[in-house]
N, C-alpha and C. Protein backbone atom coordinates (compact mmCIF):
# COMPACT_ATOMS: atom_id res chain seq x y z
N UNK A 1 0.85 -1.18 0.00
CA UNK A 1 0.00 0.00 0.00
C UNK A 1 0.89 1.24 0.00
N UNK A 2 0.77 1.88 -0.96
CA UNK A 2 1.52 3.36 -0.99
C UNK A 2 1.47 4.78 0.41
N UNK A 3 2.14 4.90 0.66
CA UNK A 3 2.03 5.72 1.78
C UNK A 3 1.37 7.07 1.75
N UNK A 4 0.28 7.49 2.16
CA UNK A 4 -1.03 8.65 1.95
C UNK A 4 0.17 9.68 1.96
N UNK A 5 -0.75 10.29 0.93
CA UNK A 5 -0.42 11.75 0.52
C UNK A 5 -1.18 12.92 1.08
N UNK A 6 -0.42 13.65 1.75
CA UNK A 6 -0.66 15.09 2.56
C UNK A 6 -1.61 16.21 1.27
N UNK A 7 -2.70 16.72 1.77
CA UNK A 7 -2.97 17.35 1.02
C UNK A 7 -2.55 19.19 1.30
N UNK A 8 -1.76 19.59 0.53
CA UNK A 8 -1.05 20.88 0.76
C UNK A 8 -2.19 21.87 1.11
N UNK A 9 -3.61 21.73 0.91
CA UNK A 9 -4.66 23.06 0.88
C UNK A 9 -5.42 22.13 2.15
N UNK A 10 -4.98 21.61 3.07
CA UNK A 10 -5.82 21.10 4.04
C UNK A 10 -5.07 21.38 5.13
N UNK A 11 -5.71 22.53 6.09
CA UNK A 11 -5.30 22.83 7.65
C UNK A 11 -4.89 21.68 8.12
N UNK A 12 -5.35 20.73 8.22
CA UNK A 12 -5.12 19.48 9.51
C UNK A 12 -3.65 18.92 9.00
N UNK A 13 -3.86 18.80 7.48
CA UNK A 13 -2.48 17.92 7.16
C UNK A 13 -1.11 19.19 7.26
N UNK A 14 -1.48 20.11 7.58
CA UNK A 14 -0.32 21.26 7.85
C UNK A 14 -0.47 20.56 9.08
N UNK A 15 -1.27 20.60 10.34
CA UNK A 15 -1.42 20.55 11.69
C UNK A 15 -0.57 18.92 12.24
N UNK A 16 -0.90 18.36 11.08
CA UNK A 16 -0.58 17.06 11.57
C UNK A 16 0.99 16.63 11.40
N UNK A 17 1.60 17.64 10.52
CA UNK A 17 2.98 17.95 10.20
C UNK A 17 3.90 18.60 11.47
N UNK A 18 3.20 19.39 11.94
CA UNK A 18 3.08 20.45 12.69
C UNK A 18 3.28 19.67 14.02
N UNK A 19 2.14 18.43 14.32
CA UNK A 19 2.35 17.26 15.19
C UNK A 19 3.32 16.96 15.22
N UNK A 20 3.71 16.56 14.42
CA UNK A 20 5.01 15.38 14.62
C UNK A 20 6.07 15.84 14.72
N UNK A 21 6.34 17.11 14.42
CA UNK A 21 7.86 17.64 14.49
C UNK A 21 7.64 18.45 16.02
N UNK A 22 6.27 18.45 16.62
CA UNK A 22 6.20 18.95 18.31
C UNK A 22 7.28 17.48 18.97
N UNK A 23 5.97 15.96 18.27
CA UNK A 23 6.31 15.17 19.16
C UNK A 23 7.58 14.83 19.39
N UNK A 24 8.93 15.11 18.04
CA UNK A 24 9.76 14.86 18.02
C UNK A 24 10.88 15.65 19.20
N UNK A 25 10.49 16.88 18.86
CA UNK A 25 11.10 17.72 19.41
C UNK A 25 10.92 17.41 21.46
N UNK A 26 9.67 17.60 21.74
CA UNK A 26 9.03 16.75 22.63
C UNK A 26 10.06 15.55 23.34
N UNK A 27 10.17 14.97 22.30
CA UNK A 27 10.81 12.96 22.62
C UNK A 27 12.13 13.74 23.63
N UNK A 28 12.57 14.42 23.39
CA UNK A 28 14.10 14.97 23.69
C UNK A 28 15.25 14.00 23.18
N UNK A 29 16.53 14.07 23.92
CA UNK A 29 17.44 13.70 23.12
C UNK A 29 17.57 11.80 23.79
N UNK A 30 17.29 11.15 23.18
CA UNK A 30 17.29 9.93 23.37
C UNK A 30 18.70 9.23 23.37
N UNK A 31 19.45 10.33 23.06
CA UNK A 31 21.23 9.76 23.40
C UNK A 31 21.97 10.81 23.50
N UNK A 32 23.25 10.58 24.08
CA UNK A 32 24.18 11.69 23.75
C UNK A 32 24.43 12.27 22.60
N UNK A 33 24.04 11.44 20.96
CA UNK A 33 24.38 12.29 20.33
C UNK A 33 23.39 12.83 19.71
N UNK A 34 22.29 13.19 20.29
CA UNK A 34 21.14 13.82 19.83
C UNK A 34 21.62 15.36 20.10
N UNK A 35 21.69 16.29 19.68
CA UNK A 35 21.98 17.73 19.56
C UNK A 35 20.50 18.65 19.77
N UNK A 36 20.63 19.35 21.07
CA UNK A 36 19.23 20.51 21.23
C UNK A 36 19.52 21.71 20.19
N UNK A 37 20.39 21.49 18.86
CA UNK A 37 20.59 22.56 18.47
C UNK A 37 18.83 21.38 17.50
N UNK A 38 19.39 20.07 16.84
CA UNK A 38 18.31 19.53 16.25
C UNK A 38 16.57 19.47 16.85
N UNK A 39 16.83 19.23 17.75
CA UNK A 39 15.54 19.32 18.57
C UNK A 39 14.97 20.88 18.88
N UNK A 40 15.65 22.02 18.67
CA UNK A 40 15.38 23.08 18.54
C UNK A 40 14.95 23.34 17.23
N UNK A 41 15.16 22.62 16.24
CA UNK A 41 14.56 22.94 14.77
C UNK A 41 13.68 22.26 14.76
N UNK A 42 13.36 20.91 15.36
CA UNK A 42 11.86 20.43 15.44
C UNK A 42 10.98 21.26 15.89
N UNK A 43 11.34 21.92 16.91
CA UNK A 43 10.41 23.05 17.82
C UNK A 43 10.07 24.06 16.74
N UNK A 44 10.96 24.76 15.84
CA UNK A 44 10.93 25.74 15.32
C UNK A 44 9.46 25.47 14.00
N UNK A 45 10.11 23.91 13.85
CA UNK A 45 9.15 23.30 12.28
C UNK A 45 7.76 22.94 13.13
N UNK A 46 7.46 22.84 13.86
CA UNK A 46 6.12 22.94 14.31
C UNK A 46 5.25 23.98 14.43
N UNK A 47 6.13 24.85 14.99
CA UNK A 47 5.60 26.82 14.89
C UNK A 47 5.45 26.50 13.28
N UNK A 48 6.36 26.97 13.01
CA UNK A 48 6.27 27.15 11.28
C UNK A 48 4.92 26.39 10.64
N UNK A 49 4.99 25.48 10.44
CA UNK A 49 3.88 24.51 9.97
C UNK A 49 2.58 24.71 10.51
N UNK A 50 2.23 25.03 11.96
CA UNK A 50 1.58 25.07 12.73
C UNK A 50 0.66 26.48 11.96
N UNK A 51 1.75 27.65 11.86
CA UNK A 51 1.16 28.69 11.34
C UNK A 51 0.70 28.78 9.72
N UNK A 52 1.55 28.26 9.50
CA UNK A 52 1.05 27.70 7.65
C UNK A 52 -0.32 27.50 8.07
N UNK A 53 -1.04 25.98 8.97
CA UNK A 53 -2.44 25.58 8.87
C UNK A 53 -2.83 26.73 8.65
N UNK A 54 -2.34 27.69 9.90
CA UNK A 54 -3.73 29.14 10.16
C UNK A 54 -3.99 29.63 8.54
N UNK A 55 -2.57 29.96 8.20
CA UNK A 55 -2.59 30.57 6.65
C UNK A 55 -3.76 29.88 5.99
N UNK A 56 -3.66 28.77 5.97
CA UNK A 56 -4.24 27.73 4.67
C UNK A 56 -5.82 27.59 5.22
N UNK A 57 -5.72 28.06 6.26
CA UNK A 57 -7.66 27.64 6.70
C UNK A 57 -7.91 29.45 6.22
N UNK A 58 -7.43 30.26 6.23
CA UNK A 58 -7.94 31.86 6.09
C UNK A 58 -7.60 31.87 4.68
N UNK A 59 -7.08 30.83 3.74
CA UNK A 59 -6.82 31.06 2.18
C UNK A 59 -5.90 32.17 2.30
N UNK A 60 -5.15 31.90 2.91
CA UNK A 60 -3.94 33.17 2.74
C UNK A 60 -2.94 32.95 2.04
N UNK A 61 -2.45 33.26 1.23
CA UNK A 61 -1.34 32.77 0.45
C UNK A 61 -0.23 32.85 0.93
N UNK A 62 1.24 31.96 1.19
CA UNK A 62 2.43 31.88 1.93
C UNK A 62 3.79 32.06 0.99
N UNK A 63 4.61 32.86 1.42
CA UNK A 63 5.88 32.07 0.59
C UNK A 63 6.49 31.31 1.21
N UNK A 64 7.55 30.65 0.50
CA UNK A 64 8.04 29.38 1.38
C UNK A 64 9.26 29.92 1.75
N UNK A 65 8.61 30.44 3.36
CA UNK A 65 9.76 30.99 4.48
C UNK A 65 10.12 30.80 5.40
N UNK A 66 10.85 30.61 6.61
CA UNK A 66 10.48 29.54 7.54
C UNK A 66 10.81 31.07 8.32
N UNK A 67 10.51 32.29 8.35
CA UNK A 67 10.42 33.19 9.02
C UNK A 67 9.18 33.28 9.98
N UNK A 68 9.16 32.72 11.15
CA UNK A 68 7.61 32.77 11.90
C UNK A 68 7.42 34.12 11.71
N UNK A 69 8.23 35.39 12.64
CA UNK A 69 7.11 37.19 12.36
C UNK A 69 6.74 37.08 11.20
N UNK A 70 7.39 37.24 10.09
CA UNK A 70 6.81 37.13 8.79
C UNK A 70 5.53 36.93 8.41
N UNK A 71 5.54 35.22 8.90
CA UNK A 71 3.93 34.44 8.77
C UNK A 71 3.13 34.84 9.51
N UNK A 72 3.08 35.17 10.74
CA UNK A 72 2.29 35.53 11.75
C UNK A 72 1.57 37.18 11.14
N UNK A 73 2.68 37.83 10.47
CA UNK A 73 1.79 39.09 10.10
C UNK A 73 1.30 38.81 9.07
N UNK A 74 1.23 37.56 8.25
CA UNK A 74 0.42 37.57 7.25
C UNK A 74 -1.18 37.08 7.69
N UNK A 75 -1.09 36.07 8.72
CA UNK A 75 -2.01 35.64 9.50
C UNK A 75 -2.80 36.86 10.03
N UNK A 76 -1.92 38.09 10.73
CA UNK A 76 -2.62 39.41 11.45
C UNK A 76 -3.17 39.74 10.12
N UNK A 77 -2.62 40.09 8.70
CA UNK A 77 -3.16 40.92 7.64
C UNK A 77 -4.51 39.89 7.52
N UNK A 78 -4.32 38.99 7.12
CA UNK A 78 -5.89 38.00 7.05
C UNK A 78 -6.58 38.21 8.15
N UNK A 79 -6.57 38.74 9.23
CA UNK A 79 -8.22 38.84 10.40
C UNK A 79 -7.75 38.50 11.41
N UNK A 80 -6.32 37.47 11.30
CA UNK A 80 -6.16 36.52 12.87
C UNK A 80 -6.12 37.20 13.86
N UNK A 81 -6.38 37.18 15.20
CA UNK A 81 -5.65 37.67 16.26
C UNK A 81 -4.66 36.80 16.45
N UNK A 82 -3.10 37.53 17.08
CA UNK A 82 -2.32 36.63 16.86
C UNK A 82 -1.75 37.14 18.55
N UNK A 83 -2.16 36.32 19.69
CA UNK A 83 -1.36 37.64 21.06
C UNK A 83 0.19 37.26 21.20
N UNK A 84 0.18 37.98 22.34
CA UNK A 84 1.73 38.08 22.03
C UNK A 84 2.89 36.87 22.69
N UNK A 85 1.81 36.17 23.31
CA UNK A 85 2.50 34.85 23.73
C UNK A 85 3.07 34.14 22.44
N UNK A 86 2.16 34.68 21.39
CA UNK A 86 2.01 33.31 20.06
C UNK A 86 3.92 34.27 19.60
N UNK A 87 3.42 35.46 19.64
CA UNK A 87 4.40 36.36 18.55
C UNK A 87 5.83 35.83 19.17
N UNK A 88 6.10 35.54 20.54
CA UNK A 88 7.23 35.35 20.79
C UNK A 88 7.86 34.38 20.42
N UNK A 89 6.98 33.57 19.59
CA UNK A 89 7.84 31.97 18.73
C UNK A 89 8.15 33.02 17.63
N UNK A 90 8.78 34.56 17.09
CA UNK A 90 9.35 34.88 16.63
C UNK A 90 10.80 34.25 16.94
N UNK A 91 11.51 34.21 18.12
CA UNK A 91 12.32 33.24 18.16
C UNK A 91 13.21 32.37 18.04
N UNK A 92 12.29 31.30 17.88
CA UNK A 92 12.05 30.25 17.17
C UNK A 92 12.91 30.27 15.95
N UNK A 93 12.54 31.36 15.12
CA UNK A 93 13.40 31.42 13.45
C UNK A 93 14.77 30.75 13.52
N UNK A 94 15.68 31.49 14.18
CA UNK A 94 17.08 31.43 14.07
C UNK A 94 17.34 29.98 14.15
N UNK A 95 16.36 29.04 14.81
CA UNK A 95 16.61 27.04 14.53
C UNK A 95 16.59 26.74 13.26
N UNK A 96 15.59 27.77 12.64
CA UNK A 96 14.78 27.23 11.09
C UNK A 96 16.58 27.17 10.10
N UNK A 97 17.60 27.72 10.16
CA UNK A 97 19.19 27.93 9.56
C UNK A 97 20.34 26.98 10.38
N UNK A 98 20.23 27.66 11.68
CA UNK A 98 21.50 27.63 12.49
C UNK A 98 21.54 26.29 13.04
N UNK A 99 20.10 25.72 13.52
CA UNK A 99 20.49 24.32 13.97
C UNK A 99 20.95 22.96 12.87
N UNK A 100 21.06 23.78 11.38
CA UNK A 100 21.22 23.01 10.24
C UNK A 100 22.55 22.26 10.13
N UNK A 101 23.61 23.92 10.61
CA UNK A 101 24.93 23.76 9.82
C UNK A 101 26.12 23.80 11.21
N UNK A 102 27.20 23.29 10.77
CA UNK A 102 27.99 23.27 11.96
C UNK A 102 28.43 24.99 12.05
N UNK A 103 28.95 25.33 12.92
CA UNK A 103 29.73 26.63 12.88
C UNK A 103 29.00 28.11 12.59
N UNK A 104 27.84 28.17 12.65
CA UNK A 104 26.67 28.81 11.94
C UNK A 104 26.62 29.82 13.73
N UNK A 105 26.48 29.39 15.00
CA UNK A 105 26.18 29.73 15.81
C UNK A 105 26.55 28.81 16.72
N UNK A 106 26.49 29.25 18.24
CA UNK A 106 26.68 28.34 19.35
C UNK A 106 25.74 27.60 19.65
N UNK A 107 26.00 26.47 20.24
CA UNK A 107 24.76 25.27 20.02
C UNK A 107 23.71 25.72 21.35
N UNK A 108 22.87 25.28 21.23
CA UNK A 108 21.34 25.70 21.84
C UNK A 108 21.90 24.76 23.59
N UNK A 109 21.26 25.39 24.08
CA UNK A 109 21.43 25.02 25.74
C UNK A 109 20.00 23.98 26.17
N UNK A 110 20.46 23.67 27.33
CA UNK A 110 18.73 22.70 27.31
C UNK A 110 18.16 23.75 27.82
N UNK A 111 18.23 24.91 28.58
CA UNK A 111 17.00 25.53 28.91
C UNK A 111 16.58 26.35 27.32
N UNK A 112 17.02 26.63 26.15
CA UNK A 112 16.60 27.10 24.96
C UNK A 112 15.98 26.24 24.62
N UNK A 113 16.50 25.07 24.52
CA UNK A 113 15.72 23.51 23.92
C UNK A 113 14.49 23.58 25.05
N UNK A 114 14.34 23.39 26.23
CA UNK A 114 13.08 23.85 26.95
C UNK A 114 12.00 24.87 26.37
N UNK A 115 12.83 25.99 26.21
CA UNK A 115 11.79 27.00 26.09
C UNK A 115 11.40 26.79 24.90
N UNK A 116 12.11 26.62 23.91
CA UNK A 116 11.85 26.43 22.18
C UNK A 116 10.77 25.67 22.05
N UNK A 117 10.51 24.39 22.92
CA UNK A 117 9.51 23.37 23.11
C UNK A 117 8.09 24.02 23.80
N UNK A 118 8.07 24.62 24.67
CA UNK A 118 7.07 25.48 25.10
C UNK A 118 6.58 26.12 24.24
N UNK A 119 7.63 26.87 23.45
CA UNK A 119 6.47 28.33 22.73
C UNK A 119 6.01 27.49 21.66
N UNK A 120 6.86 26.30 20.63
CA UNK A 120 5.96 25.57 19.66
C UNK A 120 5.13 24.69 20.80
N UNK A 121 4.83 24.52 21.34
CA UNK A 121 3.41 23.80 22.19
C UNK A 121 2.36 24.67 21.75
N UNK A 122 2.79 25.62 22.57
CA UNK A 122 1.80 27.26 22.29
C UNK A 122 1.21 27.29 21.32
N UNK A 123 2.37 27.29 20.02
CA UNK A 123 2.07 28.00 18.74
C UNK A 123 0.91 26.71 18.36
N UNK A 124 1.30 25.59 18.34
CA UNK A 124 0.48 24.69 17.94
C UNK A 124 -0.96 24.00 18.59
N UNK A 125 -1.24 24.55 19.75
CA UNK A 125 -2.40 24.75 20.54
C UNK A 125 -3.46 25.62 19.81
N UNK A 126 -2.39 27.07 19.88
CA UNK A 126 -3.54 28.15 19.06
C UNK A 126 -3.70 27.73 17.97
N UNK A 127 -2.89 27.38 16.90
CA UNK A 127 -3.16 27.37 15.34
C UNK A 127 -4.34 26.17 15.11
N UNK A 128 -4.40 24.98 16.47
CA UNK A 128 -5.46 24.13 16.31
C UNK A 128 -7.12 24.91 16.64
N UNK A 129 -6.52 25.81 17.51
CA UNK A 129 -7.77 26.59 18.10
C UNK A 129 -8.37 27.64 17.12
N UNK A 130 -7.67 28.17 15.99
CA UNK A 130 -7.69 28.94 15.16
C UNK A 130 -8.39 28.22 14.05
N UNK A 131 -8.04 26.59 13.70
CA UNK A 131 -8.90 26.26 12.89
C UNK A 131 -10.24 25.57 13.32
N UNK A 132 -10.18 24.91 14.42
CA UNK A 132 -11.79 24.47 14.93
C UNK A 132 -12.43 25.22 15.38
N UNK A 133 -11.95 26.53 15.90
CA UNK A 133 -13.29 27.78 16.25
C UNK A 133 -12.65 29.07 16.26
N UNK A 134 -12.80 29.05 14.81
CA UNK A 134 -12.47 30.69 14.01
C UNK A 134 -12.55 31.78 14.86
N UNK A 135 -12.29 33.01 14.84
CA UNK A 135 -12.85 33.77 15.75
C UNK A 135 -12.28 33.69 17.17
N UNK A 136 -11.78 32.63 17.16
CA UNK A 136 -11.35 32.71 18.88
C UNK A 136 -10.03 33.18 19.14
């Protein structure tokens, strides 16, 4: 059986993307050589994705940026309320590059890897709350 295909114009399958790179991030480092700079970009790809759904349930059109402020004001230009708990997975961004490449930046601490995990919780709480009851 071929493995289901994500549909790109469907909130949930953003959300459910959005899932799995929480849960990953979530799992924490299951060995020494698991890196919180990596598990900080899971955190980051959940915000990110998370906010895409919002985009894609308001028909907002995205470029492909992994800049959360960016997205989030495109979300504010479409109607969203976005408060400012959500805005502070601004963040977040600097995982979406730096946790990629060696030498790019100093590696993420566990209390960053903590917090990084918190605010994508956040981000991905609201963006579920944003698509099952609009308006809120």
């Amino acid at each position: 059986m071929p493995p289901k295909r994500l549909d790109p114009t469907d909130p949930a399958a953003w959300l459910r993307r959005a899932a799995s790179n929480l849960a990953r991030a979530r799992a924490g480092p299951s060995s020494a050589e698991v890196l919180y700079d990596d598990l900080c970009f899971d955190a980051q790809q959940a915000a990110e994705k998370a906010i895409k759904a919002v985009l894609v349930a308001q028909r907002t059109p995205f470029p492909k940026v992994h800049a959360i402020e960016r997205l989030l004001g495109l979300a504010e230009d479409a109607g969203v309320v976005v408060p400012a708990e959500i805005r502070e997975a601004a963040r977040l961004t600097r995982f979406a590059t730096q946790a990629r490449y060696p030498d790019v930046a100093e590696e993420a601490t566990e209390d960053e890897y903590r917090r990084s995990v918190e605010l994508a919780g956040s981000v991905v709480r609201w963006a579920r709350q944003q698509i099952e009851q609009p308006g809120r």
